[in-house]
Protein backbone atom coordinates (compact mmCIF):
# COMPACT_ATOMS: atom_id res chain seq x y z
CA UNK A 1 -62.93 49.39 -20.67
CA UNK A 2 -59.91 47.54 -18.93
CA UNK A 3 -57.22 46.51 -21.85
CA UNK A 4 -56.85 42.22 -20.97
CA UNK A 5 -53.21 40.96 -22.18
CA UNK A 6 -53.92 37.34 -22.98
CA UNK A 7 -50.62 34.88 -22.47
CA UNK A 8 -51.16 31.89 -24.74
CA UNK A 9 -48.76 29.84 -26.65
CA UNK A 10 -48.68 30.45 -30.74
CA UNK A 11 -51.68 28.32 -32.21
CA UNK A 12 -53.14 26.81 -29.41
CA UNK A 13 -55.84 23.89 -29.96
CA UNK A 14 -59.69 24.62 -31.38
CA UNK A 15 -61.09 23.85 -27.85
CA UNK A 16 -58.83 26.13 -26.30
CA UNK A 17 -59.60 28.78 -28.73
CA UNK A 18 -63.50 28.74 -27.80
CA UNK A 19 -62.67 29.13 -24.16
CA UNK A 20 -60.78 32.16 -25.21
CA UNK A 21 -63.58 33.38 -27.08
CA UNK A 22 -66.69 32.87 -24.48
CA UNK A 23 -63.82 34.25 -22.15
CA UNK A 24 -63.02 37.19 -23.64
CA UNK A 25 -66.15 37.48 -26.18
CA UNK A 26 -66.44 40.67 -28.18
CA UNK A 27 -63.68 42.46 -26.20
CA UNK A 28 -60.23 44.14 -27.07
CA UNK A 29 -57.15 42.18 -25.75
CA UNK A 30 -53.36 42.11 -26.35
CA UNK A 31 -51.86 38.22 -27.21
CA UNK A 32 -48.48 37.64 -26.05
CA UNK A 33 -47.32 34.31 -27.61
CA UNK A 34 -43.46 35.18 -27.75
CA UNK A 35 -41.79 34.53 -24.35
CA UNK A 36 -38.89 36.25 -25.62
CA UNK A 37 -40.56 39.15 -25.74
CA UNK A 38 -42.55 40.22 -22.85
CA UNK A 39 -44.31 44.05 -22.38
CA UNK A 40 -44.35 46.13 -19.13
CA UNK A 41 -46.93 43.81 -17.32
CA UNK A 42 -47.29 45.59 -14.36
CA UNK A 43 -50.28 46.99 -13.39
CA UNK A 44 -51.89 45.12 -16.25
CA UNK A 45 -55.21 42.67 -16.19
CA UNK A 46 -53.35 39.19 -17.54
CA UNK A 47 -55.56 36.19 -18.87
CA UNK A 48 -53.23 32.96 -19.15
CA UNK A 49 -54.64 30.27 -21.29
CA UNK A 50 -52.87 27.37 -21.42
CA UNK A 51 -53.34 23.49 -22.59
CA UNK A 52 -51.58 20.76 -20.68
CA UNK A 53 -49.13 18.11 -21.93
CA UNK A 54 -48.59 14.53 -21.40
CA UNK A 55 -46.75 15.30 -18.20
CA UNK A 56 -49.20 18.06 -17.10
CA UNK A 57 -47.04 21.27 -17.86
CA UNK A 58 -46.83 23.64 -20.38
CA UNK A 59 -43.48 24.39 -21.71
CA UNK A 60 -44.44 28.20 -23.41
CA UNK A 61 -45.67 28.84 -19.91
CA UNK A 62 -42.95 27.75 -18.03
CA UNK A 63 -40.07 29.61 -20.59
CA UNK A 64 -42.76 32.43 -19.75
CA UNK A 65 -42.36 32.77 -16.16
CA UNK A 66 -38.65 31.67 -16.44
CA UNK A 67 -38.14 35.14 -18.24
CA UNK A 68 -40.52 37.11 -15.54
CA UNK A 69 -38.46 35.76 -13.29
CA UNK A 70 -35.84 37.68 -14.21
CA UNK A 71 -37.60 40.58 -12.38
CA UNK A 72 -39.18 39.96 -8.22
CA UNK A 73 -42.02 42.63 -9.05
CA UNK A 74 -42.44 41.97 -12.80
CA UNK A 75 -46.19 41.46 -12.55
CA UNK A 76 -46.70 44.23 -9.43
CA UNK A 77 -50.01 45.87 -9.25
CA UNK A 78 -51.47 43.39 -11.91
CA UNK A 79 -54.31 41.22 -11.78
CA UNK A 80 -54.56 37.74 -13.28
CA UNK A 81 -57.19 34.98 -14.22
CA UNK A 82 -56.32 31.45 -15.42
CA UNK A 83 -57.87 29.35 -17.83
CA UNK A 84 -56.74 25.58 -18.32
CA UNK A 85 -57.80 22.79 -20.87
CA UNK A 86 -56.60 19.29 -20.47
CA UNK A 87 -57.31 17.44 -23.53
CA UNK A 88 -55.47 13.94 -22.72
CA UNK A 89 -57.56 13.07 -19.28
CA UNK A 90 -58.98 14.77 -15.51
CA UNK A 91 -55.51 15.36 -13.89
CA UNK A 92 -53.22 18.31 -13.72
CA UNK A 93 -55.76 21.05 -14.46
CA UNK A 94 -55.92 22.52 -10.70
CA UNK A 95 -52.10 21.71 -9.55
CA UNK A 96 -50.98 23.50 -13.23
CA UNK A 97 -53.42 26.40 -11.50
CA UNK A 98 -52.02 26.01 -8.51
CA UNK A 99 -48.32 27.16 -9.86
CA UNK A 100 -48.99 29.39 -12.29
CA UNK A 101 -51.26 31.77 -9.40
CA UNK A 102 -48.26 31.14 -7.13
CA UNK A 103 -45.90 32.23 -8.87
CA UNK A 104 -47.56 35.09 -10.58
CA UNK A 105 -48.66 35.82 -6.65
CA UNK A 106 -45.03 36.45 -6.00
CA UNK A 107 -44.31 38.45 -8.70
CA UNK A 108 -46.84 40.92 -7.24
CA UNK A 109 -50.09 39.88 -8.98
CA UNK A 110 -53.48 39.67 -7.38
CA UNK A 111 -56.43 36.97 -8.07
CA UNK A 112 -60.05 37.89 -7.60
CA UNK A 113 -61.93 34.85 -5.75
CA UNK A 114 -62.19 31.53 -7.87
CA UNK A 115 -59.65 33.21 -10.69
CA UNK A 116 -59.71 29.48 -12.73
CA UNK A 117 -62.07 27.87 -14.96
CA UNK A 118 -60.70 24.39 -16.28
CA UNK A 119 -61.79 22.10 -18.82
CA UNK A 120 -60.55 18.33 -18.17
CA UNK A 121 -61.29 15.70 -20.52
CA UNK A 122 -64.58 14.59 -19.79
CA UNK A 123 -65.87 17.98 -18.62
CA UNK A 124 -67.16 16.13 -15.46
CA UNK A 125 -65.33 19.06 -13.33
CA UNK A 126 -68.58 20.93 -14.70
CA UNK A 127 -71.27 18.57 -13.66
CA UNK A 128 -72.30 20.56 -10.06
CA UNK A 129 -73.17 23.88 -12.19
CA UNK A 130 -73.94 22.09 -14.98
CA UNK A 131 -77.01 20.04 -12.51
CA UNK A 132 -77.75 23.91 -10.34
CA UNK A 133 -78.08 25.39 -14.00
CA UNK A 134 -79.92 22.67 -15.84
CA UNK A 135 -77.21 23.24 -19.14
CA UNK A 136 -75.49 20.93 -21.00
CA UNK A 137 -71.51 20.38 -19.27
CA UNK A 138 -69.72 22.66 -22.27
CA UNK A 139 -72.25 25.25 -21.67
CA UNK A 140 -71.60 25.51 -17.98
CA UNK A 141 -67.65 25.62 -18.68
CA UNK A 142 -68.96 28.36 -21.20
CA UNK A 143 -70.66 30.00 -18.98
CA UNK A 144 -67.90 29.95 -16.23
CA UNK A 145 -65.41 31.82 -18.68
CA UNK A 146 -68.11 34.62 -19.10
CA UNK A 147 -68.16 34.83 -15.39
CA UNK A 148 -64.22 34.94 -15.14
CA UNK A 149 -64.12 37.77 -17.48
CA UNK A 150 -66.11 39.20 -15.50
CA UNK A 151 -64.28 38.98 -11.97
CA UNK A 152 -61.22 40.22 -13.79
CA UNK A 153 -61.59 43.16 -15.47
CA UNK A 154 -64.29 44.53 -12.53
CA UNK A 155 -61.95 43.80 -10.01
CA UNK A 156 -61.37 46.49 -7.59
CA UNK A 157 -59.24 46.58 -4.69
CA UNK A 158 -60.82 47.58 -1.48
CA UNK A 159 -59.06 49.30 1.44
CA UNK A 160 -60.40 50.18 4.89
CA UNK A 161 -59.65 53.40 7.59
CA UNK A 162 -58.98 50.20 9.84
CA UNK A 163 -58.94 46.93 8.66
CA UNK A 164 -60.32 44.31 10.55
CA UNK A 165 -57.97 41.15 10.51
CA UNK A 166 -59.18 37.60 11.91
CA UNK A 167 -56.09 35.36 12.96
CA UNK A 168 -56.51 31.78 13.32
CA UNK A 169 -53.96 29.07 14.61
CA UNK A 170 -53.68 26.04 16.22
CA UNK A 171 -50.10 26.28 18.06
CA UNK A 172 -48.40 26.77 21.26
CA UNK A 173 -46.89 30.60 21.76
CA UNK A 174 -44.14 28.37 24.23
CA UNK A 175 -42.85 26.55 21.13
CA UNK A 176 -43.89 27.32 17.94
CA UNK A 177 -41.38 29.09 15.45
CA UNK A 178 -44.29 29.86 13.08
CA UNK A 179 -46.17 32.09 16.20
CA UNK A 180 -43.12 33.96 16.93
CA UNK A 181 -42.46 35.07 13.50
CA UNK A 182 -46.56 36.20 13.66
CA UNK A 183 -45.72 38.25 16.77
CA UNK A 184 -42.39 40.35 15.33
CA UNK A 185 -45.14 40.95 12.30
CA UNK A 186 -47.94 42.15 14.62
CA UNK A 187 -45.68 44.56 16.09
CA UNK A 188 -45.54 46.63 13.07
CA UNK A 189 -49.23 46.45 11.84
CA UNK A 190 -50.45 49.97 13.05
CA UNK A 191 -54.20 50.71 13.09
CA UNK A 192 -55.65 47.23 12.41
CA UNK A 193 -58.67 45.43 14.27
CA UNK A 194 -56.95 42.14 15.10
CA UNK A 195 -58.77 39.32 16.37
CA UNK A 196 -57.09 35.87 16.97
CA UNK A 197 -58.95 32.44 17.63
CA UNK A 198 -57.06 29.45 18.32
CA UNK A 199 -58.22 26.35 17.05
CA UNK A 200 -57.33 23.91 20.14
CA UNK A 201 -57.21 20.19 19.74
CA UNK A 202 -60.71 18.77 19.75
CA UNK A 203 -62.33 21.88 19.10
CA UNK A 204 -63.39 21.32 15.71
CA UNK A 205 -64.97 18.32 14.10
CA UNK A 206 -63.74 17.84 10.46
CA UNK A 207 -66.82 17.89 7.78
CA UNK A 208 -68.01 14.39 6.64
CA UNK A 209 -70.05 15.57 3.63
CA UNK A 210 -73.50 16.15 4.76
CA UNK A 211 -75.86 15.93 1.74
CA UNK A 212 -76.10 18.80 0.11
CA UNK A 213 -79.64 20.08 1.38
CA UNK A 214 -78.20 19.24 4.68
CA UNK A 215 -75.34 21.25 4.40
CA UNK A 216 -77.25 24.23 2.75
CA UNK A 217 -80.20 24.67 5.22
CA UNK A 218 -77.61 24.66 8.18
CA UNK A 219 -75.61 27.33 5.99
CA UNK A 220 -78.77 29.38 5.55
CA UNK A 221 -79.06 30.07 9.16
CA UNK A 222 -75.15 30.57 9.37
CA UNK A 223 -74.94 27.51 10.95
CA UNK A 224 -73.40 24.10 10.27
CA UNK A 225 -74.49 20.24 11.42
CA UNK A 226 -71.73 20.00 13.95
CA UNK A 227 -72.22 23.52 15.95
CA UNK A 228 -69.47 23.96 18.05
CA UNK A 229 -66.34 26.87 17.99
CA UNK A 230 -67.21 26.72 14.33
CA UNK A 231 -70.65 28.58 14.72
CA UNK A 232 -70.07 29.90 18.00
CA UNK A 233 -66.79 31.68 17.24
CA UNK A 234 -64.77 31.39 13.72
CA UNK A 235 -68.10 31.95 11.52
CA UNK A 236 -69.35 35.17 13.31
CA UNK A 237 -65.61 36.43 13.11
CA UNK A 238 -65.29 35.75 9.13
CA UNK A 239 -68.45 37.30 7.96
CA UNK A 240 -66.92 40.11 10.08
CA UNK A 241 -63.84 40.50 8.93
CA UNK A 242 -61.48 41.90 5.72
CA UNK A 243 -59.13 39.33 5.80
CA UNK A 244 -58.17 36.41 7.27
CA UNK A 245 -54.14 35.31 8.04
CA UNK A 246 -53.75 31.71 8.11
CA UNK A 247 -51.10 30.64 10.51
CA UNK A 248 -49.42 27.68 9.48
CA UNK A 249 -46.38 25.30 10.24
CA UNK A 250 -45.81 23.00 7.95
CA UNK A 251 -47.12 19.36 9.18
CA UNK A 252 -45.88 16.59 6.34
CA UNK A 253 -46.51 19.55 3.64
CA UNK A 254 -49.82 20.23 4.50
CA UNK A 255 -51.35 22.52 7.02
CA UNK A 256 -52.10 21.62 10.48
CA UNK A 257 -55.29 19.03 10.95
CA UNK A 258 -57.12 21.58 13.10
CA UNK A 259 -56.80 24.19 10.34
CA UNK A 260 -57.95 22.06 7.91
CA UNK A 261 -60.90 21.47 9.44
CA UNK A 262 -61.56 24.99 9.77
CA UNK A 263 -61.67 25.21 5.86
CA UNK A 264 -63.69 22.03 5.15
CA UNK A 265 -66.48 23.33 7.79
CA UNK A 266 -66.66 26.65 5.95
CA UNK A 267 -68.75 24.76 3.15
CA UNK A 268 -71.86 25.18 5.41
CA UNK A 269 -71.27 29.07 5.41
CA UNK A 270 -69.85 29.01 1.79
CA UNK A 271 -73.19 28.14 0.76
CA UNK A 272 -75.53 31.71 2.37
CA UNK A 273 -72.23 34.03 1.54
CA UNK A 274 -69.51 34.20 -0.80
CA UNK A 275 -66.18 35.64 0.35
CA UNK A 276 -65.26 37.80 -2.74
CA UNK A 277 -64.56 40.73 -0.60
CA UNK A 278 -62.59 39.33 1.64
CA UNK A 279 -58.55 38.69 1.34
CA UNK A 280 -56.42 35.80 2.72
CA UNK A 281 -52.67 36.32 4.11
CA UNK A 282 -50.89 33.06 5.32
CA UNK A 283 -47.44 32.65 7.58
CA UNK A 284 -45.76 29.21 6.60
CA UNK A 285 -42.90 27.92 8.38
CA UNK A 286 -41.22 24.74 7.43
CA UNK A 287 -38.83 22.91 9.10
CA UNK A 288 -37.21 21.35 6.26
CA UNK A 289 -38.59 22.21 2.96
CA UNK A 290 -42.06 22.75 1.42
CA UNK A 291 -43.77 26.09 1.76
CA UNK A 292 -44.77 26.14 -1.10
CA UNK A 293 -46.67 23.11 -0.61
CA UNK A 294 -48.80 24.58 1.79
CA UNK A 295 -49.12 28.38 0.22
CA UNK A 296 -50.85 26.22 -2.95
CA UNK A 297 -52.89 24.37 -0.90
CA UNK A 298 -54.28 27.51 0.53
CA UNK A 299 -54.42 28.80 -2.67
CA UNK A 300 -56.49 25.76 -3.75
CA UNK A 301 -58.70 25.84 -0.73
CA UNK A 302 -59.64 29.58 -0.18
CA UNK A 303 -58.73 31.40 -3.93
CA UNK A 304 -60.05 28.97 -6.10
CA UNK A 305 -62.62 27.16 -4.62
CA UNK A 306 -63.82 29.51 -1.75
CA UNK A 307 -63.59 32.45 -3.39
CA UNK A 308 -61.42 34.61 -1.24
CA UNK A 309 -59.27 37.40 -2.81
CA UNK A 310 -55.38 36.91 -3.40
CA UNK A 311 -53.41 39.66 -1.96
CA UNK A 312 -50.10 40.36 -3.77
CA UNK A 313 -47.35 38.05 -2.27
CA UNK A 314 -50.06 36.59 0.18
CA UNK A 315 -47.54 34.15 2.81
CA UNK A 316 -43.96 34.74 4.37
CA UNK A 317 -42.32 31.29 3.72
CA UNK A 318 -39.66 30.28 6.05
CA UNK A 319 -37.39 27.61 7.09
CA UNK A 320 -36.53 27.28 10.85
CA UNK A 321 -36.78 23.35 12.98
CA UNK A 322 -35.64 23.87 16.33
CA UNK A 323 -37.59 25.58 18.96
CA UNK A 324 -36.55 29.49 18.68
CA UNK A 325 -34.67 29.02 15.68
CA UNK A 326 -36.21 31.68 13.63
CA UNK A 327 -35.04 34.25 15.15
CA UNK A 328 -31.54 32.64 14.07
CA UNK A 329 -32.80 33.39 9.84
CA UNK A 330 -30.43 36.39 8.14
CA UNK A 331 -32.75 39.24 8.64
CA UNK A 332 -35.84 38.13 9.94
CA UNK A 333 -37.01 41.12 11.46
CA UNK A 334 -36.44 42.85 8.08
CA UNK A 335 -38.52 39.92 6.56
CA UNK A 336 -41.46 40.12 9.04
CA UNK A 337 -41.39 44.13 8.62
CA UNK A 338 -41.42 44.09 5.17
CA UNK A 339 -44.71 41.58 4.81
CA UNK A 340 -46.85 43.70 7.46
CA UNK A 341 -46.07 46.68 5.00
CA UNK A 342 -46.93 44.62 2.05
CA UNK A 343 -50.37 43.81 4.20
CA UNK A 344 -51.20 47.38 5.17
CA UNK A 345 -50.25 48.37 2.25
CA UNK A 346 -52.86 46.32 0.49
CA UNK A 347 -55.53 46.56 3.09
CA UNK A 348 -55.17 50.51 4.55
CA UNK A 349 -56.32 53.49 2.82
């Protein structure tokens, strides 16, 4: 049995305390509740378990990661799970989520698909498996920390002879700084199956929220309302793959429109096949600030809700606005090198 080191603050509140227990019923853990005092957590299954303040943070948790901090890879080779209660009202739960994977992500920690289970106030968040189930709200968030224990400690890491990678963008290889950084990191991925679509303008309809039966008996034929490149090219090539990289420059801190679109039509598929065994890599490039914006929202989108695995320090982040200018950033071949390793590494046998 796989030893779980839970990360909680020192007497955290009754409600929180029964999500730790349905979480982690029966089994042997570690609590760490001293952030001046942190173990060896590499290579480690971590549960944090945190309730929210008045301004949505958590100020053990942030002292917490302020002290991992002091090491790049203090979490490598680990694998982490998140729970969240906000007592107070519905905000905060996912965005707190958000950061903590993020961050842990960069410290060299992997999430299995949908790694969170969070309680808001009213315990509405629960309401779709509470209806599919036919339980009462708390016993679907219950039930959902059973499950998370679950997709922690069976977690395995899964690596291929040669990986099949699906690429998808929606830029211009004339101008875009984000597609030449994706090129000097192609160069050095040896022995992968790389397949690129690009998502042109007008290519894909965003999703308007089909009824639910709608969207499901499209998805059971691996098919969606709309049709289009969506069915025709990008579903085929994801139920194909091992791991999809998400090109993306960084349009008013949020991905581009096209790409977007290619997330909210993967409901339809989302609905037949789950993507736990598949991983997500992203390339950011901002031309100001905000990559981090983006990585969570991809985090968000695909980890959380969509079930896609987390790689260890999933996205290159970078900062370059003029046309060519990053191949202008201090060591930027060393930088695109280094994240294909950290990619084969994780995907290769």
């Amino acid at each position: 049995m796989k030893e779980i080191y839970l990360i909680v603050s020192k007497n955290p509140s009754p409600f929180l305390m029964e999500m730790i227990s349905h979480t982690l019923d029966g089994k042997e853990y570690i609590i760490i509740n001293d952030y001046n005092y942190i173990p060896n957590l590499q290579n480690k299954r971590i549960l944090f378990a945190l309730e929210l303040d008045e301004f949505g943070g958590n100020i053990f948790m942030q002292k917490f990661f302020n002290n991992l901090f002091k090491s790049n890879d203090s979490l490598k080779d680990s694998i982490g799970s998140v729970l969240i209660y906000n007592s107070r009202d519905d905000l905060y739960t996912k965005t707190m989520a958000q950061n903590i994977i993020f961050n842990a992500n960069r410290l060299g920690a992997t999430f299995p698909g949908r790694p969170l289970v969070e309680a808001t106030k009213s315990l509405l968040n629960m309401k779709t498996l509470a209806n599919a189930k036919d339980i009462s709200l708390k016993e679907a968030l219950f039930y959902s920390c059973s499950t998370l224990y679950d997709n922690l400690v069976n977690f395995e890491q899964t690596k291929f002879a040669k990986p099949k990678l699906l690429v998808l963008h929606s830029s211009n290889y004339q101008t875009s700084n984000t597609l030449k950084l994706w090129t000097m990191i192609k160069e050095n991925l040896k022995d992968i199956d790389i397949k690129e679509i690009h998502i042109e303008n007008g290519t894909v309809r965003d999703c308007i929220g089909c009824p639910y039966k709608t969207c499901k008996h499209y998805g059971e034929d691996t098919s969606c309302f709309y049709g289009g490149i969506m069915v025709e090219e990008v579903y085929p090539a994801i139920l194909e793959t091992d791991s999809i990289l998400w090109i993306c420059p960084n349009y008013n801190d949020s991905i581009a429109a096209n790409l977007k679109a290619v997330i909210n039509r993967l409901t339809a598929l989302f609905r037949k096949t789950k993507f736990y065994d598949k991983s997500i890599f992203s390339i950011i490039v901002s031309g100001n600030s905000g990559s981090d914006a983006l990585a969570k929202e991809l985090i968000s989108a695909l980890n959380i809700n969509k079930t896609f695995r987390l790689p260890p320090n999933f996205s290159i982040m970078e900062t370059a606005n003029d046309k060519d200018a990053i191949l202008e950033i201090e060591d930027i071949e060393r930088k695109a090198y280094d994240f294909s390793q950290n990619m084969m590494n994780y995907l290769k046998q």
